[in-house]
Protein backbone atom coordinates (compact mmCIF):
# COMPACT_ATOMS: atom_id res chain seq x y z
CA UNK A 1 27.90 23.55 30.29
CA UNK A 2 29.63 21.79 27.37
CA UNK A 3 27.93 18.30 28.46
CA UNK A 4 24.31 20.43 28.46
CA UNK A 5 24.98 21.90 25.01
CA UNK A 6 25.29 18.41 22.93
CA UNK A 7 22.39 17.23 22.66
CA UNK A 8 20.45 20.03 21.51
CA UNK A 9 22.66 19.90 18.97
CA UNK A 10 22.36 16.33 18.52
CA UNK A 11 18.29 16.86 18.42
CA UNK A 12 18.95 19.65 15.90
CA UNK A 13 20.78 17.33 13.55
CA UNK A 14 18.72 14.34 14.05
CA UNK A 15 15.33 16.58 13.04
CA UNK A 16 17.40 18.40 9.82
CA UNK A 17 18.28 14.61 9.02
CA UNK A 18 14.51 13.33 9.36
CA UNK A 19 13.16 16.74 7.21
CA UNK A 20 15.66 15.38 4.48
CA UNK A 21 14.76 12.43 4.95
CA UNK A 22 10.97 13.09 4.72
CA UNK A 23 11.11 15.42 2.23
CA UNK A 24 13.17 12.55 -0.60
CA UNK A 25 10.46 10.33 0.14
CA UNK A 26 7.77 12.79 -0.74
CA UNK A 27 9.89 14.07 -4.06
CA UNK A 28 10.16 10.22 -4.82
CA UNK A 29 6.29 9.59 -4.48
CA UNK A 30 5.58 12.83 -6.09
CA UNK A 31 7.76 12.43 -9.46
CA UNK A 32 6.17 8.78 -9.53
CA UNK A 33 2.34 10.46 -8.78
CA UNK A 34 3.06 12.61 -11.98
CA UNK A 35 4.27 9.35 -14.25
CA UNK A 36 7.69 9.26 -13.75
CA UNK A 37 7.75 5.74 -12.59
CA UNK A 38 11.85 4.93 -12.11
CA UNK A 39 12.77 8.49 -11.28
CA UNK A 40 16.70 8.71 -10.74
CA UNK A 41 18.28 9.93 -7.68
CA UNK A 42 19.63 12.84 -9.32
CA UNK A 43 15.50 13.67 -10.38
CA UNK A 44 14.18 13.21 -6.67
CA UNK A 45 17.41 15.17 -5.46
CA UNK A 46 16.71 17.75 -7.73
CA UNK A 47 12.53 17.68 -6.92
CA UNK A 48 14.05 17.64 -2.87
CA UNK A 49 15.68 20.59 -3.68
CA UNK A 50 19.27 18.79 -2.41
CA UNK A 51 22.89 17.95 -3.74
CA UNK A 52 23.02 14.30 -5.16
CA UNK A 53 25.09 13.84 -2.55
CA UNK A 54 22.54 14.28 0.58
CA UNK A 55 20.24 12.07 -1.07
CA UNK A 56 23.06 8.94 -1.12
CA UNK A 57 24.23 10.42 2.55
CA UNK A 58 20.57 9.48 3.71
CA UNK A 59 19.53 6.73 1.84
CA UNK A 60 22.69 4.42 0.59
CA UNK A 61 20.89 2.55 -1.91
CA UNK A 62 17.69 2.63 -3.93
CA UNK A 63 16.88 -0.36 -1.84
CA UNK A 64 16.62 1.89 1.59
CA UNK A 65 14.45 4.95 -0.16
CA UNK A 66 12.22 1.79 -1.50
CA UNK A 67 11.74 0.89 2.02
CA UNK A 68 11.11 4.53 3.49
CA UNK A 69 8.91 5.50 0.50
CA UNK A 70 7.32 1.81 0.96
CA UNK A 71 6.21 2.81 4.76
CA UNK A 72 5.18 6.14 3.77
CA UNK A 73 3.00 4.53 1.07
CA UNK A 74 1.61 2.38 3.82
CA UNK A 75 0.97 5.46 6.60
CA UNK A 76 -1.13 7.19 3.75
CA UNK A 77 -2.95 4.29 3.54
CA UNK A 78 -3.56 3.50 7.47
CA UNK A 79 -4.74 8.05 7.69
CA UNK A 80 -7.27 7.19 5.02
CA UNK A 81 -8.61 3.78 6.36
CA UNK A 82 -12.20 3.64 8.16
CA UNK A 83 -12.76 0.11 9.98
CA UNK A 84 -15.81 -1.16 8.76
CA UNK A 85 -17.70 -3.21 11.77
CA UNK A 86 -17.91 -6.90 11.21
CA UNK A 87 -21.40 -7.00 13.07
CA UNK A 88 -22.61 -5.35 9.65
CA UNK A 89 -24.68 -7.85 7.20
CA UNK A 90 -22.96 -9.87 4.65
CA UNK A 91 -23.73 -7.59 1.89
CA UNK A 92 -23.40 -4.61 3.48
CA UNK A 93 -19.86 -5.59 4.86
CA UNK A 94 -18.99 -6.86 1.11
CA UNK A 95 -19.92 -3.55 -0.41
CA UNK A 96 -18.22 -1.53 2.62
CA UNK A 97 -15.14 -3.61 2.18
CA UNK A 98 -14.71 -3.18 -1.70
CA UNK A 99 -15.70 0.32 -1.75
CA UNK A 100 -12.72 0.71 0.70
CA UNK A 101 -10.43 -1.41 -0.99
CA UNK A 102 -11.03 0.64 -4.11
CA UNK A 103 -10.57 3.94 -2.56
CA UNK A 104 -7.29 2.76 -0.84
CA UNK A 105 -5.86 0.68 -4.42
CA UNK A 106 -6.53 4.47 -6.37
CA UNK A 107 -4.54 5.81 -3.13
CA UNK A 108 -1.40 3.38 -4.30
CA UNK A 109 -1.58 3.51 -7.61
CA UNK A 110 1.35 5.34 -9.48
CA UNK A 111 3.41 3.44 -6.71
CA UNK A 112 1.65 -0.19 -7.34
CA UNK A 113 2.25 0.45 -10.60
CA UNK A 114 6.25 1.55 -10.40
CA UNK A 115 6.54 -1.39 -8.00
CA UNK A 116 5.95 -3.46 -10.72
CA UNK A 117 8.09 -2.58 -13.27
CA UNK A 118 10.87 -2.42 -10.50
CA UNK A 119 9.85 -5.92 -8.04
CA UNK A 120 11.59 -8.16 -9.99
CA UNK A 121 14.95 -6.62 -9.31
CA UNK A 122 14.21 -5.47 -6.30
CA UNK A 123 13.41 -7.65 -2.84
CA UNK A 124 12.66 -4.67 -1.07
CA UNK A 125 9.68 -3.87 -3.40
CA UNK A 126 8.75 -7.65 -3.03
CA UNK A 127 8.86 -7.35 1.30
CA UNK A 128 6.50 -4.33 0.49
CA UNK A 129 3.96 -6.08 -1.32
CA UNK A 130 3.63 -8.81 1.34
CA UNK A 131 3.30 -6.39 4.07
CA UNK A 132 -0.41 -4.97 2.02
CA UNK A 133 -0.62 -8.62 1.05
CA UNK A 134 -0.68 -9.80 5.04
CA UNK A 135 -2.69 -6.22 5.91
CA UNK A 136 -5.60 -7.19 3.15
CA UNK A 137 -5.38 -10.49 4.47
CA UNK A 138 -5.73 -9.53 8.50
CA UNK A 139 -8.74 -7.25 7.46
CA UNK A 140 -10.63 -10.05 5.19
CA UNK A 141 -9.80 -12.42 8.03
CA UNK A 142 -10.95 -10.24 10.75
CA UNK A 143 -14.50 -9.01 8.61
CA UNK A 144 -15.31 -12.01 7.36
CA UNK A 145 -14.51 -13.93 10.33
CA UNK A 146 -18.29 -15.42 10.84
CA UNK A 147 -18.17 -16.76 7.18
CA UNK A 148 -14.65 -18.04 7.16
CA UNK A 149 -15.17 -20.36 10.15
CA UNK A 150 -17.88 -22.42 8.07
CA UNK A 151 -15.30 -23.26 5.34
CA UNK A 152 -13.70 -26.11 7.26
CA UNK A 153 -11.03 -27.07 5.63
CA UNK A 154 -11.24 -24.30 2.59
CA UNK A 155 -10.94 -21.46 4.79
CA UNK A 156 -7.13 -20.83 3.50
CA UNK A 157 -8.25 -21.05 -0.32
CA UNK A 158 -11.29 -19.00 0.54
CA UNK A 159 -9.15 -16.22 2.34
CA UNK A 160 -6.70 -16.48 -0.71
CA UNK A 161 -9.44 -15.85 -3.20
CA UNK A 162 -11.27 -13.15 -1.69
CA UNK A 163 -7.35 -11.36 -0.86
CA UNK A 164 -6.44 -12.10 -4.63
CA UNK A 165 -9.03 -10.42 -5.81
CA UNK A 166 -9.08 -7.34 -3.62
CA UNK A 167 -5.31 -6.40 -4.35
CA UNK A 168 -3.36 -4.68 -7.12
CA UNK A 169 -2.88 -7.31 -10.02
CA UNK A 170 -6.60 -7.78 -10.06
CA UNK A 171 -7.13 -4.17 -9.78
CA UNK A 172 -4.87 -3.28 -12.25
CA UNK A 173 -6.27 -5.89 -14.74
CA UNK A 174 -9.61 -4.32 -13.91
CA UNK A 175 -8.57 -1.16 -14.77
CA UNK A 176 -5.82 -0.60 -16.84
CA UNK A 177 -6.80 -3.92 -19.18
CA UNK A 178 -10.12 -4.37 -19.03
CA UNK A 179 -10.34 -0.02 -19.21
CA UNK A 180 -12.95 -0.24 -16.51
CA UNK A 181 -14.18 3.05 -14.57
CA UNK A 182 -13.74 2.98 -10.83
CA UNK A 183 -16.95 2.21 -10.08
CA UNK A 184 -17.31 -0.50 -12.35
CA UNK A 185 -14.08 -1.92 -11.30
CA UNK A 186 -15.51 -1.71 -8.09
CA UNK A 187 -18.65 -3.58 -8.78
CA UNK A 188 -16.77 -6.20 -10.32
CA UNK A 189 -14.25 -6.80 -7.30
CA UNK A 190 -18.07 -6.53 -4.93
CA UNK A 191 -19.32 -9.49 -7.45
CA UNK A 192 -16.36 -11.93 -7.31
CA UNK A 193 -16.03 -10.99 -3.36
CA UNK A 194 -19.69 -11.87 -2.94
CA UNK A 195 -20.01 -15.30 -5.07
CA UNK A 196 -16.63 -16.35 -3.06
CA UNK A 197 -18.41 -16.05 0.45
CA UNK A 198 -22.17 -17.05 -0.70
CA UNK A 199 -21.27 -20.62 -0.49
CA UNK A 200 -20.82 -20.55 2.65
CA UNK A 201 -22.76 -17.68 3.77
CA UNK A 202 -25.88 -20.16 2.60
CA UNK A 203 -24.65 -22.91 5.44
């Protein structure tokens, strides 16, 4: 009966440790949501409603809750992305595609924008941005597929321009420099987007 017993118990303590888990992550994404962009572990313990101690017992670095928060950031992301069909028109693919991109770079925001202060110091923030770097990438490759394979020998730098400017930086120097809306941001991303690709749309 003893060997039955175990690993219920086992189960028990593995779900208690992935509630704990789940719920620092969310109290880390929430204090940086409200504009506390390098919240310390004794903030998110305290916004988890647990001792300093669980949090470090879970997570033994800021390094590992950058990672779990990082994955979260990206789940959030995949629940609120809509494939957009690649049989579409040009245009209407363009204006699907930045629409969406828009949407999803106001999803990441407050975390895009404590990445940043944090990247440099951090490679863990760095591996996150090149996992939405290579995710933008597979989706402009994948949409744009028809117009890509009449670049020849640009397709890379073509695929690099349209992913630069559909990802934070750009973004963020739409917005928070230039003091753009949404929607204008928006159109601007649709109009550098569409004079990449018109070249060779036109061949």
């Amino acid at each position: 009966m003893g060997g039955t017993a175990a690993p219920g118990r086992v189960d028990g303590r593995t779900l208690r440790s992935e509630r704990t888990r789940a719920a620092i992550v969310d109290a880390h994404l929430a204090l940086i949501a409200e504009g506390d962009l390098r919240p310390t572990g004794e903030r998110i313990a305290e916004r988890a409603g647990i001792s300093l101690r669980t949090l470090w017992t879970n997570f033994k670095d800021m390094e590992t809750l950058f990672e779990a928060s990082g994955a979260e950031v990206l789940r959030r992301q995949d629940e609120a992305y809509r494939p957009i069909s690649p049989a579409l028109p040009l245009t209407r693919r363009i204006e699907a595609y930045c629409r969406q991109r828009a949407r999803l770079l106001q999803l990441i925001a407050p975390s895009a924008r404590a990445a940043q202060m944090r990247e440099p110091v951090s490679e863990q923030l760095h591996r996150n941005r090149l996992m939405h770097i290579a995710r933008v990438r597979d989706e402009v490759e994948t949409l744009f597929a028809a117009e890509l394979a009449r670049a020849g020998r640009g397709r890379k730098q073509l695929v690099d321009a349209i992913v630069a400017a559909s990802m934070w930086p750009a973004w963020s120097m739409l917005r928070d420099g230039l003091g753009l809306s949404a929607a204008s941001a928006r159109a601007v991303m649709a109009r550098t987007v569409g004079a990449l690709l018109a070249q060779v749309a036109e061949h």
